[in-house]
C-alpha atoms as a PDB file:
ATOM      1  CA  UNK A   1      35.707 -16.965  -2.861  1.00  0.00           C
ATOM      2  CA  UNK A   2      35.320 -17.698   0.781  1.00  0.00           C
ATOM      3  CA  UNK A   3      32.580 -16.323   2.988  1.00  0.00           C
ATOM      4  CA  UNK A   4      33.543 -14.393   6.074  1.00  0.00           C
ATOM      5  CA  UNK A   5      32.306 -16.189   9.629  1.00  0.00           C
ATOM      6  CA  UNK A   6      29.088 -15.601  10.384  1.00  0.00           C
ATOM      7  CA  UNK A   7      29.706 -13.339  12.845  1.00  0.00           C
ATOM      8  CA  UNK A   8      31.863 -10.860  11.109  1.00  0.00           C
ATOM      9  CA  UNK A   9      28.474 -10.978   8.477  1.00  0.00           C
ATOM     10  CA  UNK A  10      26.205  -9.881  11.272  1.00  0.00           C
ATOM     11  CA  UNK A  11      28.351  -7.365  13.116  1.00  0.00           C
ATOM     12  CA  UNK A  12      27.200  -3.816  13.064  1.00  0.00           C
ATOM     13  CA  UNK A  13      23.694  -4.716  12.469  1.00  0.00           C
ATOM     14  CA  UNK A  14      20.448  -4.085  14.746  1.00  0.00           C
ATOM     15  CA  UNK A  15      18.798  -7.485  15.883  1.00  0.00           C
ATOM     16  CA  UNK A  16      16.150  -6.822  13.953  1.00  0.00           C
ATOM     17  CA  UNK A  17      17.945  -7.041  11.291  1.00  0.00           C
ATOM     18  CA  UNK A  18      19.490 -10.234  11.977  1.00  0.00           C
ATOM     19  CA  UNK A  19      18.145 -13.189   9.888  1.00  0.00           C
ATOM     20  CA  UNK A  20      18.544 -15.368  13.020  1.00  0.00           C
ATOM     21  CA  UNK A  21      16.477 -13.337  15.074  1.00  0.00           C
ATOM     22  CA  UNK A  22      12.852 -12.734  15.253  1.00  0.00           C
ATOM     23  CA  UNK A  23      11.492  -9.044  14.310  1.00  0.00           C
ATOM     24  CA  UNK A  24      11.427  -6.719  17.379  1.00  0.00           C
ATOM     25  CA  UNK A  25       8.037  -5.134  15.766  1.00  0.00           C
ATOM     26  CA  UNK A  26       4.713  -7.361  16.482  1.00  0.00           C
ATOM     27  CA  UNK A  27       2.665  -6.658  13.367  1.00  0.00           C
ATOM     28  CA  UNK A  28      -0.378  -8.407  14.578  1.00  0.00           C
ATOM     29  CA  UNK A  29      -0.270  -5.514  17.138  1.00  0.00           C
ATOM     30  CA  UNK A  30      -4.019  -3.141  16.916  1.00  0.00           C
ATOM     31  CA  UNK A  31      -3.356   0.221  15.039  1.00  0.00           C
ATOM     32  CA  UNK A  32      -5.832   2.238  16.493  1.00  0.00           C
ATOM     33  CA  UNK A  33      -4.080   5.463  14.795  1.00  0.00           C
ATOM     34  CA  UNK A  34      -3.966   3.627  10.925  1.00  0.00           C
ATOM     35  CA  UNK A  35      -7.687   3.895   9.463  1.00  0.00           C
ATOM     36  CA  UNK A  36      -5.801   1.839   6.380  1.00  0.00           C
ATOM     37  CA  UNK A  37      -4.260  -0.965   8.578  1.00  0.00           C
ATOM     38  CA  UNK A  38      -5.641  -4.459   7.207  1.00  0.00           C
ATOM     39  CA  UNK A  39      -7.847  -2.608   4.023  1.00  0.00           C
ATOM     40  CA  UNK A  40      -5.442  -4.057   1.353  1.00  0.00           C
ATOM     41  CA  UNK A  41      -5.038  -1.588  -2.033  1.00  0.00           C
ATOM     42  CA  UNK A  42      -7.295  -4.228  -4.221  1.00  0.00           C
ATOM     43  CA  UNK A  43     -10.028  -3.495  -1.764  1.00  0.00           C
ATOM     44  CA  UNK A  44      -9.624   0.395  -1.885  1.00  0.00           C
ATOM     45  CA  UNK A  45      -9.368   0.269  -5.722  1.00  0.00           C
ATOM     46  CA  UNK A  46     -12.455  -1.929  -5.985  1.00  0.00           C
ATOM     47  CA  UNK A  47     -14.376   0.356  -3.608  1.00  0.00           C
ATOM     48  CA  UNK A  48     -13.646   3.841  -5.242  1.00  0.00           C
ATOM     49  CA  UNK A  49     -14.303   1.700  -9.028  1.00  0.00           C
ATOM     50  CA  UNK A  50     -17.876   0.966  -7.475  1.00  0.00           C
ATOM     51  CA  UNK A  51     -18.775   4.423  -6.162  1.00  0.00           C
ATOM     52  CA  UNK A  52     -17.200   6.163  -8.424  1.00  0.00           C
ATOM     53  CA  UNK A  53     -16.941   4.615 -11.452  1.00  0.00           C
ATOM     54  CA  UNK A  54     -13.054   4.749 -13.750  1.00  0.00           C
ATOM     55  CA  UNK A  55     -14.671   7.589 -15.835  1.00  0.00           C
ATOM     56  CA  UNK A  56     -14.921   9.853 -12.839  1.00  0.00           C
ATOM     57  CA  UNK A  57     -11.799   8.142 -11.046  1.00  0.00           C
ATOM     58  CA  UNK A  58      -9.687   9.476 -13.884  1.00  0.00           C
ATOM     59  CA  UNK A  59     -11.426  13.097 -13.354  1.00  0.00           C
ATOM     60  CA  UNK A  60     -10.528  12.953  -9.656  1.00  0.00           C
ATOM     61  CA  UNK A  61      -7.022  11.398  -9.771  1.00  0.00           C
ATOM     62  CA  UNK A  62      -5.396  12.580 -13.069  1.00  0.00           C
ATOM     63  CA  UNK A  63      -3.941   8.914 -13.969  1.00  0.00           C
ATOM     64  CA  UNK A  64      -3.350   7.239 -17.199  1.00  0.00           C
ATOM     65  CA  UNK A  65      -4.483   3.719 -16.001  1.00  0.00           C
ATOM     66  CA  UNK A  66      -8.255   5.374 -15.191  1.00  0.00           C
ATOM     67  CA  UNK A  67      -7.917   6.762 -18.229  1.00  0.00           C
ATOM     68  CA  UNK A  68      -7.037   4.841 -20.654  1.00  0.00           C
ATOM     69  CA  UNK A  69      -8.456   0.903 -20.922  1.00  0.00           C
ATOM     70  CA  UNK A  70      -8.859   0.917 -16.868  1.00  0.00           C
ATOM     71  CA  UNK A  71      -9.165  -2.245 -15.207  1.00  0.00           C
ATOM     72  CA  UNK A  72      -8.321  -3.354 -11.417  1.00  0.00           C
ATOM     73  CA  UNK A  73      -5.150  -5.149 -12.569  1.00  0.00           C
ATOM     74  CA  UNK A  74      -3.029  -2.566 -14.535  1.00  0.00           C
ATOM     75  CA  UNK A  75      -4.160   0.038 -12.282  1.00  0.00           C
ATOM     76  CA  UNK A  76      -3.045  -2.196  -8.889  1.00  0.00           C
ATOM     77  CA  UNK A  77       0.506  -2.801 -11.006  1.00  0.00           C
ATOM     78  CA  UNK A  78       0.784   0.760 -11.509  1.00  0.00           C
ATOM     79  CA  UNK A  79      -0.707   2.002  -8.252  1.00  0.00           C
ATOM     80  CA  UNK A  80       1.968  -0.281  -5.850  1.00  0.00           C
ATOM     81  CA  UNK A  81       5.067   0.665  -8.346  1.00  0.00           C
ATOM     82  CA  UNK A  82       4.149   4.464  -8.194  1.00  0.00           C
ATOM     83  CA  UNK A  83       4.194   6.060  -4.388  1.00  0.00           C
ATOM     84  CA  UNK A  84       2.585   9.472  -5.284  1.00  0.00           C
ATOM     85  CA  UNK A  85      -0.445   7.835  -7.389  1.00  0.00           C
ATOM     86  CA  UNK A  86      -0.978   5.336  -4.226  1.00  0.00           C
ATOM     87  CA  UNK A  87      -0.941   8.253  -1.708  1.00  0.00           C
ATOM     88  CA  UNK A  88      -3.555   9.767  -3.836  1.00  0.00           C
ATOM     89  CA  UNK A  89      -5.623   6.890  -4.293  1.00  0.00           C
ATOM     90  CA  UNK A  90      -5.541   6.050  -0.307  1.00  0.00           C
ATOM     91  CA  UNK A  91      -6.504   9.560   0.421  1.00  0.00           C
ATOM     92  CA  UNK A  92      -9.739   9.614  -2.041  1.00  0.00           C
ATOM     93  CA  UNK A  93     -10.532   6.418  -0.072  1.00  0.00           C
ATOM     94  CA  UNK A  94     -10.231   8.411   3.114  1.00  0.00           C
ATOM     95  CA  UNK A  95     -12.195  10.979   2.295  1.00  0.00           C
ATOM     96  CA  UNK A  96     -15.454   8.527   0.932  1.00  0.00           C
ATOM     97  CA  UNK A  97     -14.643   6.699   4.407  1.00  0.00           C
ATOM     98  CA  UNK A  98     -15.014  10.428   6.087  1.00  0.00           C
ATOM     99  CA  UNK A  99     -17.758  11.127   4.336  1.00  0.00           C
ATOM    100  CA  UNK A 100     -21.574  10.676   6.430  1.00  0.00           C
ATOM    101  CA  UNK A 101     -23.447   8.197   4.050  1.00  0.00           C
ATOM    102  CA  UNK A 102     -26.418   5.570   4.142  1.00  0.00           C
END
């Protein structure tokens, strides 16, 4: 089966979608508005497992993986396949962030 030219391939799409162009969006741009911008979910994980501890994780965030035989890689497996359990977990790490401490 033949492939059509290459510009029939790339009609209709945005530039930035174009594998021969370069992304329109700089991502090494500063995101002043994004308090999680360059804090990577293996750090947030780690931090909420050391102030918090998976017992009380799994209180707080009703999760199986805190739950049950909890440890930082079955829980970051879960966390980045499951949206709702992430958005959870980033907004306990907000909130500890928030919070006035030593």
């Amino acid at each position: 089966m033949r492939r059509p030219p290459r510009d029939v391939l790339h009609r209709g799409l945005t530039p930035a979608l174009r594998r021969d162009r370069p992304p329109s969006i700089d991502m090494t741009q500063p995101q002043p508005n994004n308090p999680l911008h360059g804090v990577t979910l293996q750090m947030i994980l780690e931090h909420l497992v050391a102030q918090h501890g998976w017992e009380q994780l799994g209180r707080m965030i009703d999760i199986r993986c805190f739950k049950y035989d909890p440890s930082i890689k079955s829980s970051l497996q879960f966390l980045r396949r499951t949206p709702w359990a992430r958005q959870q977990v980033e907004a306990l790490y907000l909130r500890d962030k928030a919070k006035p401490g030593p």
